[in-house]
N, C-alpha and C. Protein backbone atom coordinates (compact mmCIF):
# COMPACT_ATOMS: atom_id res chain seq x y z
N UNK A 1 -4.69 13.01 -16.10
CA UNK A 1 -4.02 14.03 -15.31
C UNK A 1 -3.98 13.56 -13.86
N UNK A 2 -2.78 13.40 -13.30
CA UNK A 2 -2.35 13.12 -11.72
C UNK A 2 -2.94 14.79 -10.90
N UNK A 3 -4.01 14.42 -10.10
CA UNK A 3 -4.28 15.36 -9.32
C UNK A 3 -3.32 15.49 -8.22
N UNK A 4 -2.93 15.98 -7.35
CA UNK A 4 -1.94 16.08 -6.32
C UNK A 4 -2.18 16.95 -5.71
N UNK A 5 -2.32 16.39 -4.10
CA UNK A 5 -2.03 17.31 -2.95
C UNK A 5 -0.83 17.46 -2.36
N UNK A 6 -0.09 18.52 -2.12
CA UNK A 6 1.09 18.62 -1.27
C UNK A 6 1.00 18.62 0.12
N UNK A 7 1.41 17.95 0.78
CA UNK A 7 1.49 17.88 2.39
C UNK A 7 3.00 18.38 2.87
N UNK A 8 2.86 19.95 3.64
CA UNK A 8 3.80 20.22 3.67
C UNK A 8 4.70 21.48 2.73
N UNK A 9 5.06 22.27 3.63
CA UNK A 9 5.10 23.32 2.46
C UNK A 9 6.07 24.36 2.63
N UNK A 10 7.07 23.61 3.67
CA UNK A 10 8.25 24.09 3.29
C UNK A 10 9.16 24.25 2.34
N UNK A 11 10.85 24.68 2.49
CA UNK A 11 11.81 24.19 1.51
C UNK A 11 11.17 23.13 0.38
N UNK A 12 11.38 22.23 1.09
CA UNK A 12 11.08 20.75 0.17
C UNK A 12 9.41 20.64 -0.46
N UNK A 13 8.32 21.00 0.58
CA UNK A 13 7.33 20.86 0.01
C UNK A 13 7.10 22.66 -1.56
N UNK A 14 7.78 23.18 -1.61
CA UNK A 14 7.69 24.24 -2.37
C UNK A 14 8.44 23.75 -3.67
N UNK A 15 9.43 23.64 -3.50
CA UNK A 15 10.11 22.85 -5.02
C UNK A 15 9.77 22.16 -5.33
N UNK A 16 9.03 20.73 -4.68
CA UNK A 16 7.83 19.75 -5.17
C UNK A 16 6.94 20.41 -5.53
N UNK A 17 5.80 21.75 -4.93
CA UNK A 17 4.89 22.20 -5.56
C UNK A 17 5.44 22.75 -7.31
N UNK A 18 6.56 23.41 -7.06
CA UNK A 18 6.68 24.26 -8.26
C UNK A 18 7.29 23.10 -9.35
N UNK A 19 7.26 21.87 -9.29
CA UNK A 19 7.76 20.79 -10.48
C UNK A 19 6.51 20.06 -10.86
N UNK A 20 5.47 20.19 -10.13
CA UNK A 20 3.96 19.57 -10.36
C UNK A 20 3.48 20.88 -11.17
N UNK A 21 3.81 22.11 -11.09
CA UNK A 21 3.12 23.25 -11.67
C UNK A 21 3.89 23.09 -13.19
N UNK A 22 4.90 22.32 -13.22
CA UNK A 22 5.69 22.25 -14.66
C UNK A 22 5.34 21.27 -15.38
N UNK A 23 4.66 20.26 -14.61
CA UNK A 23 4.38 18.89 -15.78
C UNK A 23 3.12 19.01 -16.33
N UNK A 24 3.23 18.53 -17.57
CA UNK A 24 2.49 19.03 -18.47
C UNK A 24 0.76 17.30 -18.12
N UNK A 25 1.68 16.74 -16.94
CA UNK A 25 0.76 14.97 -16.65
C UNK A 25 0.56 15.32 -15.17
N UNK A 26 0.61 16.12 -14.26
CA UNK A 26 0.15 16.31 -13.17
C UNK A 26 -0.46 18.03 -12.54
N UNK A 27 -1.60 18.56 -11.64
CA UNK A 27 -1.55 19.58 -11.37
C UNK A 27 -2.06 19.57 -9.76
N UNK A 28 -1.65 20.40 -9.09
CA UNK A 28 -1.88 20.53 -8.00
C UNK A 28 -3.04 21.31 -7.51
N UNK A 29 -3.91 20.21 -6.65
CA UNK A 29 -5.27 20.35 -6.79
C UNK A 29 -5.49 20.93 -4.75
N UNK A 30 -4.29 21.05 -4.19
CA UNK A 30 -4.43 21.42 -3.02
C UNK A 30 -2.61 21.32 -2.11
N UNK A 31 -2.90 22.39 -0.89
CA UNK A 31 -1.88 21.99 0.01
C UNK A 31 -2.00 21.66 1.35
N UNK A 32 -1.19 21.40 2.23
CA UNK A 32 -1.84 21.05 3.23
C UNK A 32 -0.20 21.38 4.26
N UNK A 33 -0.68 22.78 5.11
CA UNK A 33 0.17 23.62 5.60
C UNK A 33 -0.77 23.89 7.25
N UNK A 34 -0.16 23.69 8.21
CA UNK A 34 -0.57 23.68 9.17
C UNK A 34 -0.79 25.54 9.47
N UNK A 35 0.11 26.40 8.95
CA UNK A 35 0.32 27.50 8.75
C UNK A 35 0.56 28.12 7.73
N UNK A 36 -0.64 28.19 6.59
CA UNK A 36 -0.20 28.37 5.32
C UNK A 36 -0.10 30.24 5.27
N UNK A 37 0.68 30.81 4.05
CA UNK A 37 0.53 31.43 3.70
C UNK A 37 0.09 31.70 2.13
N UNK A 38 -1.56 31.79 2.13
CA UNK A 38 -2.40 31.75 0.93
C UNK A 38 -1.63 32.64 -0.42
N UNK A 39 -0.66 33.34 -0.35
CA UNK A 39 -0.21 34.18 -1.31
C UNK A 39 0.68 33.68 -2.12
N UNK A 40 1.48 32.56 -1.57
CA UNK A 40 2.30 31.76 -2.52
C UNK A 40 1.80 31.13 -3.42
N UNK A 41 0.53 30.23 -3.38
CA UNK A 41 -0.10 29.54 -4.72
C UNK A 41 -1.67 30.31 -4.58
N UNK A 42 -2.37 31.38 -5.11
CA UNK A 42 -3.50 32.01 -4.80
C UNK A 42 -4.44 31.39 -5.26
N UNK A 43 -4.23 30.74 -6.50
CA UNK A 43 -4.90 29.65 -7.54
C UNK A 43 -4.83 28.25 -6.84
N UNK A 44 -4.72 27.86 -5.54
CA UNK A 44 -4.66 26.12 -5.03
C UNK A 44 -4.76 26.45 -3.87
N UNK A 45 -6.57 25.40 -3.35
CA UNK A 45 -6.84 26.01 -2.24
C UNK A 45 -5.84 25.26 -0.74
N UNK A 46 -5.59 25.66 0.23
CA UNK A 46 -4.89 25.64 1.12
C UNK A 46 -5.28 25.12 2.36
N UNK A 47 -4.96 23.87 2.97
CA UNK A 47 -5.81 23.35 4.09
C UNK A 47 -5.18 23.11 5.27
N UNK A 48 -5.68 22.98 6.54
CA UNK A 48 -5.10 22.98 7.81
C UNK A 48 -4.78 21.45 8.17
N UNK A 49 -5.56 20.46 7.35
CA UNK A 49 -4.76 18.80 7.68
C UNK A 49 -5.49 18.19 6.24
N UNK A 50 -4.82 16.76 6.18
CA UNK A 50 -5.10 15.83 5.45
C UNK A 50 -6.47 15.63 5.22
N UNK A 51 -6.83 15.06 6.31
CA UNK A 51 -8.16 14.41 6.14
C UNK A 51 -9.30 16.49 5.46
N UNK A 52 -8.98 16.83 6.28
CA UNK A 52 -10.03 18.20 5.20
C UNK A 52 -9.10 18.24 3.74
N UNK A 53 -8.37 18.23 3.09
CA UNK A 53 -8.11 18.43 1.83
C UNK A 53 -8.54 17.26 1.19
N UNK A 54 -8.51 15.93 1.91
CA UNK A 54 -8.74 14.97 0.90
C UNK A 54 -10.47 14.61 0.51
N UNK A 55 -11.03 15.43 1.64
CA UNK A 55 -12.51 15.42 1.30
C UNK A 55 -12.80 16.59 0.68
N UNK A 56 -12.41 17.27 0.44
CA UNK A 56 -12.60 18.78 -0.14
C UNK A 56 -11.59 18.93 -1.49
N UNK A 57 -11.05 17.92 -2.32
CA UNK A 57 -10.57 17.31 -3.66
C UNK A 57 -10.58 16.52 -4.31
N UNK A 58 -10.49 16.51 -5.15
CA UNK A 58 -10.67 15.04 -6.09
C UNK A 58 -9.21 14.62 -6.34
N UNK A 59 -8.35 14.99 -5.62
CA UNK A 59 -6.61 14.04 -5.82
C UNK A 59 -6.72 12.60 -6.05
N UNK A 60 -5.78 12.39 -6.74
CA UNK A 60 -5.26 10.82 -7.00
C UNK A 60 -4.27 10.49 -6.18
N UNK A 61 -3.61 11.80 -5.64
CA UNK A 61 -2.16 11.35 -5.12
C UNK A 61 -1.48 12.45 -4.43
N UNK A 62 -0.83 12.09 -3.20
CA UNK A 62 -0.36 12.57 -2.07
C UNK A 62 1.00 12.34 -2.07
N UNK A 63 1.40 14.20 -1.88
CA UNK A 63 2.99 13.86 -2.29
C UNK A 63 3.27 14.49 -0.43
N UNK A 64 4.04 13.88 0.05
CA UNK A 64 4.41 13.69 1.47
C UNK A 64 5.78 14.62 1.90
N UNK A 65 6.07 15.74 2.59
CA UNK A 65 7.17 16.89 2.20
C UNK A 65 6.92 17.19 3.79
N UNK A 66 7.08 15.98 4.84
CA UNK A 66 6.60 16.49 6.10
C UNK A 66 8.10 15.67 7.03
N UNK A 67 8.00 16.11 8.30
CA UNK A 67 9.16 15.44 8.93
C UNK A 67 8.75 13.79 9.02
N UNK A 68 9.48 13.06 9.06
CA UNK A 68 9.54 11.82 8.79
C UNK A 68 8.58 10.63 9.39
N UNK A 69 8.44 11.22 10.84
CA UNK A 69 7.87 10.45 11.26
C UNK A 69 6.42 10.41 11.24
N UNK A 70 6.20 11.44 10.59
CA UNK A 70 4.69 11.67 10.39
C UNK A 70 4.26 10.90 9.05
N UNK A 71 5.22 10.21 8.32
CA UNK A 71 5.47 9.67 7.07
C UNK A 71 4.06 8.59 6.99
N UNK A 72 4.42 7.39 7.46
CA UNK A 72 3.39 6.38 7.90
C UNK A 72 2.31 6.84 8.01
N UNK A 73 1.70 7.37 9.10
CA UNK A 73 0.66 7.73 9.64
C UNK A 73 -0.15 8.68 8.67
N UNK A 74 0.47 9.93 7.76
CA UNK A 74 -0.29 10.28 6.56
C UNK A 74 -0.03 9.53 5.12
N UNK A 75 0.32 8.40 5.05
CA UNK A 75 0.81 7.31 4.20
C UNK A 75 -0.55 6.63 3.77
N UNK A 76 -0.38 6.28 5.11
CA UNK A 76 -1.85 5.19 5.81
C UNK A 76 -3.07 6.15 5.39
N UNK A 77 -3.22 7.46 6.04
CA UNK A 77 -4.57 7.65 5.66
C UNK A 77 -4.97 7.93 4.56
N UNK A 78 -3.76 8.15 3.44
CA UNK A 78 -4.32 9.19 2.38
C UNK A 78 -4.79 7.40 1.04
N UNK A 79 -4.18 6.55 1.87
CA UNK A 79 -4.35 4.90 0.93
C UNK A 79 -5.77 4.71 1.42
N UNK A 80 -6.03 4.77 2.56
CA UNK A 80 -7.48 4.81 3.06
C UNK A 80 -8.62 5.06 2.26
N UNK A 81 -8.30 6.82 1.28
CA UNK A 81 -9.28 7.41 1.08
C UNK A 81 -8.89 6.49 -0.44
């Protein structure tokens, strides 16, 4: 099972969440919303940056739903961990 954190949780990061909630080979084990609102996924806990969700989950994999240029830079750290 592909654990997955979502980074990002707009438009784009929400239709990525809700296609990880459909596969029967991945589940979403966190999000990562600078301003979340906890009521949309109540069941997946909700974090203020990267580095706290990725120590506070056991993910395999970081799905990236952020403006672009921030791309790299949470690219880089989440290969780190």
């Amino acid at each position: 099972m592909i654990r997955v954190i979502q980074v990002g949780f707009g438009g784009v990061g929400k239709r990525r969440a809700a296609l990880i909630a459909e596969s029967a080979k991945a589940t979403l084990v966190g999000i990562v919303e600078p301003m979340p609102r906890q009521d949309d996924w109540p069941d997946v806990p909700v974090f203020g940056s990267l580095p706290e969700a990725l120590d506070a989950t056991d993910a395999t994999a970081v799905i990236l739903s952020t403006p672009n240029g921030d791309h790299a830079p949470d690219g880089l750290l989440a290969l780190a961990r």
